[in-house]
N, C-alpha and C. Protein backbone atom coordinates (compact mmCIF):
# COMPACT_ATOMS: atom_id res chain seq x y z
N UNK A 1 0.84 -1.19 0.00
CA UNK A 1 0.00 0.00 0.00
C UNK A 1 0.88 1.24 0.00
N UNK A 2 0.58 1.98 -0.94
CA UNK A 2 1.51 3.48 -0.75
C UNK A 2 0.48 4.42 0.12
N UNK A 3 1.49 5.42 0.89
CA UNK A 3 1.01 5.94 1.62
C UNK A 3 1.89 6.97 1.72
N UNK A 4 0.77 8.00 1.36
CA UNK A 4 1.51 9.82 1.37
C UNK A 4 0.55 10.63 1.55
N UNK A 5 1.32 11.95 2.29
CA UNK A 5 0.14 12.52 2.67
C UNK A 5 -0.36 13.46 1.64
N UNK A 6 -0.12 13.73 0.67
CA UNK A 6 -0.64 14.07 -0.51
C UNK A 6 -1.54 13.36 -1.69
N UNK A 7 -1.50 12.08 -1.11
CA UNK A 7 -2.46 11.03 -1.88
C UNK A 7 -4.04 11.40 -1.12
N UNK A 8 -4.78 10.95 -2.12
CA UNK A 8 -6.61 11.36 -2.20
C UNK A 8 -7.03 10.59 -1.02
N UNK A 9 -7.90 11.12 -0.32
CA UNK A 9 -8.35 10.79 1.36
C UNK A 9 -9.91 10.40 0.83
N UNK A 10 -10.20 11.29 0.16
CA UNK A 10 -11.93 11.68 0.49
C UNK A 10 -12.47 10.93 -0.81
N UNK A 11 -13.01 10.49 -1.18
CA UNK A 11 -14.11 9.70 -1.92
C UNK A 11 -14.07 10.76 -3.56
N UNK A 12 -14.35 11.63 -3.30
CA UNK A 12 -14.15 12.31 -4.58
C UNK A 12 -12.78 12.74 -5.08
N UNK A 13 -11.90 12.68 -4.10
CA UNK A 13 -10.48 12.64 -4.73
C UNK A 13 -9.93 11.77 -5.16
N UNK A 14 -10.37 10.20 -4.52
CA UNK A 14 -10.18 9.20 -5.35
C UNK A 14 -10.70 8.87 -6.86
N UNK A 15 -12.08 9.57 -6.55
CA UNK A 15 -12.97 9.37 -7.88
C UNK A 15 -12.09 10.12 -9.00
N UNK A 16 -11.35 11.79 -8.60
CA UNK A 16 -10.68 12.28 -9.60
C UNK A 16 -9.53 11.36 -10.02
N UNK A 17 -8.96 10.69 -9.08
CA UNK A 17 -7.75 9.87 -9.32
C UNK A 17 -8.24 8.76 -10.33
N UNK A 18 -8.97 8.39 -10.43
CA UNK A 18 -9.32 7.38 -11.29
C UNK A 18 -9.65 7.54 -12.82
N UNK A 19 -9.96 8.79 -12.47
CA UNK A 19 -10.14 9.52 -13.71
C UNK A 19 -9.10 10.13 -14.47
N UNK A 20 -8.19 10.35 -13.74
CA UNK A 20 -6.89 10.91 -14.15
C UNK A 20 -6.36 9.66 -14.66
N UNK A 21 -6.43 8.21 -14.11
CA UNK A 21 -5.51 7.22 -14.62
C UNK A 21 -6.34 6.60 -16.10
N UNK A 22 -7.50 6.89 -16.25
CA UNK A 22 -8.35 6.87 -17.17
C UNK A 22 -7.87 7.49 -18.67
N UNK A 23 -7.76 8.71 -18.23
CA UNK A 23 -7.59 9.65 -19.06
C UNK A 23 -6.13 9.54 -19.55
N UNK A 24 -5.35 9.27 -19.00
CA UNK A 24 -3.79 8.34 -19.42
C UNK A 24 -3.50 7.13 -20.22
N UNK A 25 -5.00 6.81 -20.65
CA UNK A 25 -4.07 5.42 -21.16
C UNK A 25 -4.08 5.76 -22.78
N UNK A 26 -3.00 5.29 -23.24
CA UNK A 26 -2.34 5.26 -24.48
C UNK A 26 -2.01 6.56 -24.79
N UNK A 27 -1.89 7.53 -23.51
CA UNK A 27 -1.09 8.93 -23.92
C UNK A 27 0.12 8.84 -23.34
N UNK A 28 0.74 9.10 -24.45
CA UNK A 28 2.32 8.90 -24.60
C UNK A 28 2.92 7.65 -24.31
N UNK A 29 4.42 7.34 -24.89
CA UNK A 29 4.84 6.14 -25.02
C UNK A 29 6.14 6.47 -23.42
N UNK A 30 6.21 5.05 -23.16
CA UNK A 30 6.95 4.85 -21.63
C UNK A 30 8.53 5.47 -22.40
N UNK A 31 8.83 6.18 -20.87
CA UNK A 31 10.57 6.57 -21.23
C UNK A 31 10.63 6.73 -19.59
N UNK A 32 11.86 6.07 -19.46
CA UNK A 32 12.25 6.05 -18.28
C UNK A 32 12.72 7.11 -17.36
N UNK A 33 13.16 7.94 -17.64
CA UNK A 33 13.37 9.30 -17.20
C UNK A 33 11.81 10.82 -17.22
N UNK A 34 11.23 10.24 -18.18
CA UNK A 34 10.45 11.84 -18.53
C UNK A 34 8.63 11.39 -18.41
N UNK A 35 8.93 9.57 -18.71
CA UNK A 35 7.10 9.15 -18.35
C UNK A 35 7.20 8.10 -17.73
N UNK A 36 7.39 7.65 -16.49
CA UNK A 36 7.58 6.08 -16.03
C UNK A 36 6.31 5.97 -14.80
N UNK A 37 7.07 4.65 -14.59
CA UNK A 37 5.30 4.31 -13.67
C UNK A 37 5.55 5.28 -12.49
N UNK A 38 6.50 5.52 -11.85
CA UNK A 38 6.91 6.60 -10.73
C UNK A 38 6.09 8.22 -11.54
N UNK A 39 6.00 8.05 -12.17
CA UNK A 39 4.98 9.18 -12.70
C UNK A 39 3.58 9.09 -13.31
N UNK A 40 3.42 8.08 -13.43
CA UNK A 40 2.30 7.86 -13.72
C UNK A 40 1.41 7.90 -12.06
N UNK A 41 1.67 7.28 -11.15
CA UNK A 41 1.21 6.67 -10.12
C UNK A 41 1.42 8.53 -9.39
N UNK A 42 2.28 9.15 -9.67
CA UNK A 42 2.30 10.48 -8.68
C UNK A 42 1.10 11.56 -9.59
N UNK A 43 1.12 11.25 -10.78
CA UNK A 43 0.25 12.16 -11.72
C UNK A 43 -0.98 11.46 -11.65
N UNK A 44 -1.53 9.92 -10.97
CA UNK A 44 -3.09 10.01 -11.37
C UNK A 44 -3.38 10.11 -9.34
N UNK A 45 -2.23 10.27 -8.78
CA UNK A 45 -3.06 9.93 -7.21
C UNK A 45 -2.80 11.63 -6.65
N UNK A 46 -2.00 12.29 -7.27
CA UNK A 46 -2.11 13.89 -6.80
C UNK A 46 -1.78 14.49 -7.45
N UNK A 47 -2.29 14.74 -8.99
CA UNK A 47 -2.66 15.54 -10.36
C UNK A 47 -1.20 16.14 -10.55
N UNK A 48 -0.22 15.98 -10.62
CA UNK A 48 1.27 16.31 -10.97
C UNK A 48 2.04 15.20 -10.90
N UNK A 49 2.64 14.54 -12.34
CA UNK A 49 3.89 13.60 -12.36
C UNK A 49 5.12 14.45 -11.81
N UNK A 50 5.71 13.19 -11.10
CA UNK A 50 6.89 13.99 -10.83
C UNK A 50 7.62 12.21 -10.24
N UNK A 51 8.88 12.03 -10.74
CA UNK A 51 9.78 10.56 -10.49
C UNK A 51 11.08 11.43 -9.63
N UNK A 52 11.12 11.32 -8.23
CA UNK A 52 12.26 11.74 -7.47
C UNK A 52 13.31 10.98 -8.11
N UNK A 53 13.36 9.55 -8.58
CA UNK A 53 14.41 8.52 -8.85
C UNK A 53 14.67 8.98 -10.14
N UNK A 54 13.71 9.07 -10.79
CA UNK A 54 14.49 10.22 -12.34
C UNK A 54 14.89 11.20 -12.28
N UNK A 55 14.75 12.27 -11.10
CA UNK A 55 15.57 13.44 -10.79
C UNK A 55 16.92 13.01 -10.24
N UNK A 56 16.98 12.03 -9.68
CA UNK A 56 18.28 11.63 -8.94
C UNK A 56 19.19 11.32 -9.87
N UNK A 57 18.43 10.25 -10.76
CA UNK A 57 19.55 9.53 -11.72
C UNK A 57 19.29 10.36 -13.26
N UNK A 58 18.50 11.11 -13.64
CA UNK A 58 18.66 11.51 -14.91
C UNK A 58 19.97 12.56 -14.62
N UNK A 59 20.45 13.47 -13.93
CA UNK A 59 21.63 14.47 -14.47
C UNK A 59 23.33 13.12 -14.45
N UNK A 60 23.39 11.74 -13.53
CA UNK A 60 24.03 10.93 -14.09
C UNK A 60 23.68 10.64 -15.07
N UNK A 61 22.94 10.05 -15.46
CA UNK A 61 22.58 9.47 -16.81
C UNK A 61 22.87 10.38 -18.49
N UNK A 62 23.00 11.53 -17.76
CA UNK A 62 23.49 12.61 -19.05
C UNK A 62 24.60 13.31 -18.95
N UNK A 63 25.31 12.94 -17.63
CA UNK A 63 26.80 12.84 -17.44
C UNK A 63 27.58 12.14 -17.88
N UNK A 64 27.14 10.76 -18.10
CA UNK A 64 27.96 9.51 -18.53
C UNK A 64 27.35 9.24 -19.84
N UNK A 65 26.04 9.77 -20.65
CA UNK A 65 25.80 10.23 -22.49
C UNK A 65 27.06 11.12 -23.20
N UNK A 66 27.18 12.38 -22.13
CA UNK A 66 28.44 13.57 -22.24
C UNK A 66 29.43 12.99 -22.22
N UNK A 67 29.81 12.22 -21.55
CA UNK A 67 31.69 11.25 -21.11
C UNK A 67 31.49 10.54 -22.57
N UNK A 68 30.87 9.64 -22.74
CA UNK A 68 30.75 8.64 -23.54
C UNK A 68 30.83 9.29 -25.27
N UNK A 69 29.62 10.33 -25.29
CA UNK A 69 30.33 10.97 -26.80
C UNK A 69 31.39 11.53 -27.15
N UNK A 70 31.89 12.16 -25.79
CA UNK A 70 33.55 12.81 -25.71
C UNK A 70 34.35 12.13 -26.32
N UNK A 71 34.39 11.21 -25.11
CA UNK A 71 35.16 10.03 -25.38
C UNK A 71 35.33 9.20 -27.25
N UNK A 72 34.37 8.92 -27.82
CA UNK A 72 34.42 8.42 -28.66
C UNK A 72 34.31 9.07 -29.79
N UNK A 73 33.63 10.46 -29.86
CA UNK A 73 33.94 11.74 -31.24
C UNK A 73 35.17 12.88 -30.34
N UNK A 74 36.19 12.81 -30.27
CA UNK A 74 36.70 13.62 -29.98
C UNK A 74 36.45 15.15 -30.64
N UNK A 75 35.94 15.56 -31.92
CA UNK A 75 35.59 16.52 -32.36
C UNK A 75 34.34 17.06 -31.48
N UNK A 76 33.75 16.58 -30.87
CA UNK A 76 32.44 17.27 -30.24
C UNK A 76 32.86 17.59 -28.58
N UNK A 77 33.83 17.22 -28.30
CA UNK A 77 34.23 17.27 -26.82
C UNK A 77 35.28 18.85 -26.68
N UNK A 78 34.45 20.01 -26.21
CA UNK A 78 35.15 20.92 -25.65
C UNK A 78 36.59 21.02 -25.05
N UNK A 79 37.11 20.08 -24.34
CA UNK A 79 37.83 19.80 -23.72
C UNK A 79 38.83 19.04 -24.39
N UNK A 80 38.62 19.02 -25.83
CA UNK A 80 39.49 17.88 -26.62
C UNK A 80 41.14 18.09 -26.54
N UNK A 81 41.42 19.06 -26.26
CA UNK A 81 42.79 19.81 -26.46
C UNK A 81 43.44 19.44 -25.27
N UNK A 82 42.71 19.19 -24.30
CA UNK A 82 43.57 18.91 -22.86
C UNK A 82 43.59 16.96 -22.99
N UNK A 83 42.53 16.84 -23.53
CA UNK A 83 42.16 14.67 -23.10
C UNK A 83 43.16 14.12 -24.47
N UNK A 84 43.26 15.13 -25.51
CA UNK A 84 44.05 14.41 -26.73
C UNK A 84 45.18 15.23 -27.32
N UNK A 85 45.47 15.69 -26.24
CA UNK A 85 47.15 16.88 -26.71
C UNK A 85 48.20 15.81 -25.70
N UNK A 86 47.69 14.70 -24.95
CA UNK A 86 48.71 14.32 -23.97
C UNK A 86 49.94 13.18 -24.64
């Protein structure tokens, strides 16, 4: 059972919640960072998506996209002059 104190108490806030998860289906396709079930479940039980675990891990996740193209196009990496002058 999840339990927050921002989740629907009263009978008609559930009723909106249901309606909200209603009104979600087959809008938009799953992405793990920007539509996941951590957002789905915060957007139909208190009318705003929001994934704390995609805020945590999306600025890694586009830290190590940034390392990784560096790394392998040296032409697109700012820093090319210091990682490939050695």
């Amino acid at each position: 059972m999840i339990n927050h104190p921002s989740y629907p108490e009263k009978d008609e806030e559930k009723e909106a919640a249901v309606e909200r998860a209603r009104a979600s289906i087959g809008k938009g396709d799953y992405d793990v960072l920007g539509n996941n079930c951590e957002n789905f479940v915060t957007e139909v039980l208190t009318g705003k998506g929001r994934s704390r675990q995609a805020e945590r891990v999306g600025p890694i996740i586009q830290m190590a996209a940034a390392t990784f193209l560096a790394l392998t196009d040296p032409d697109e990496c700012k820093y090319k002059k210091k990682i490939w002058s050695k």
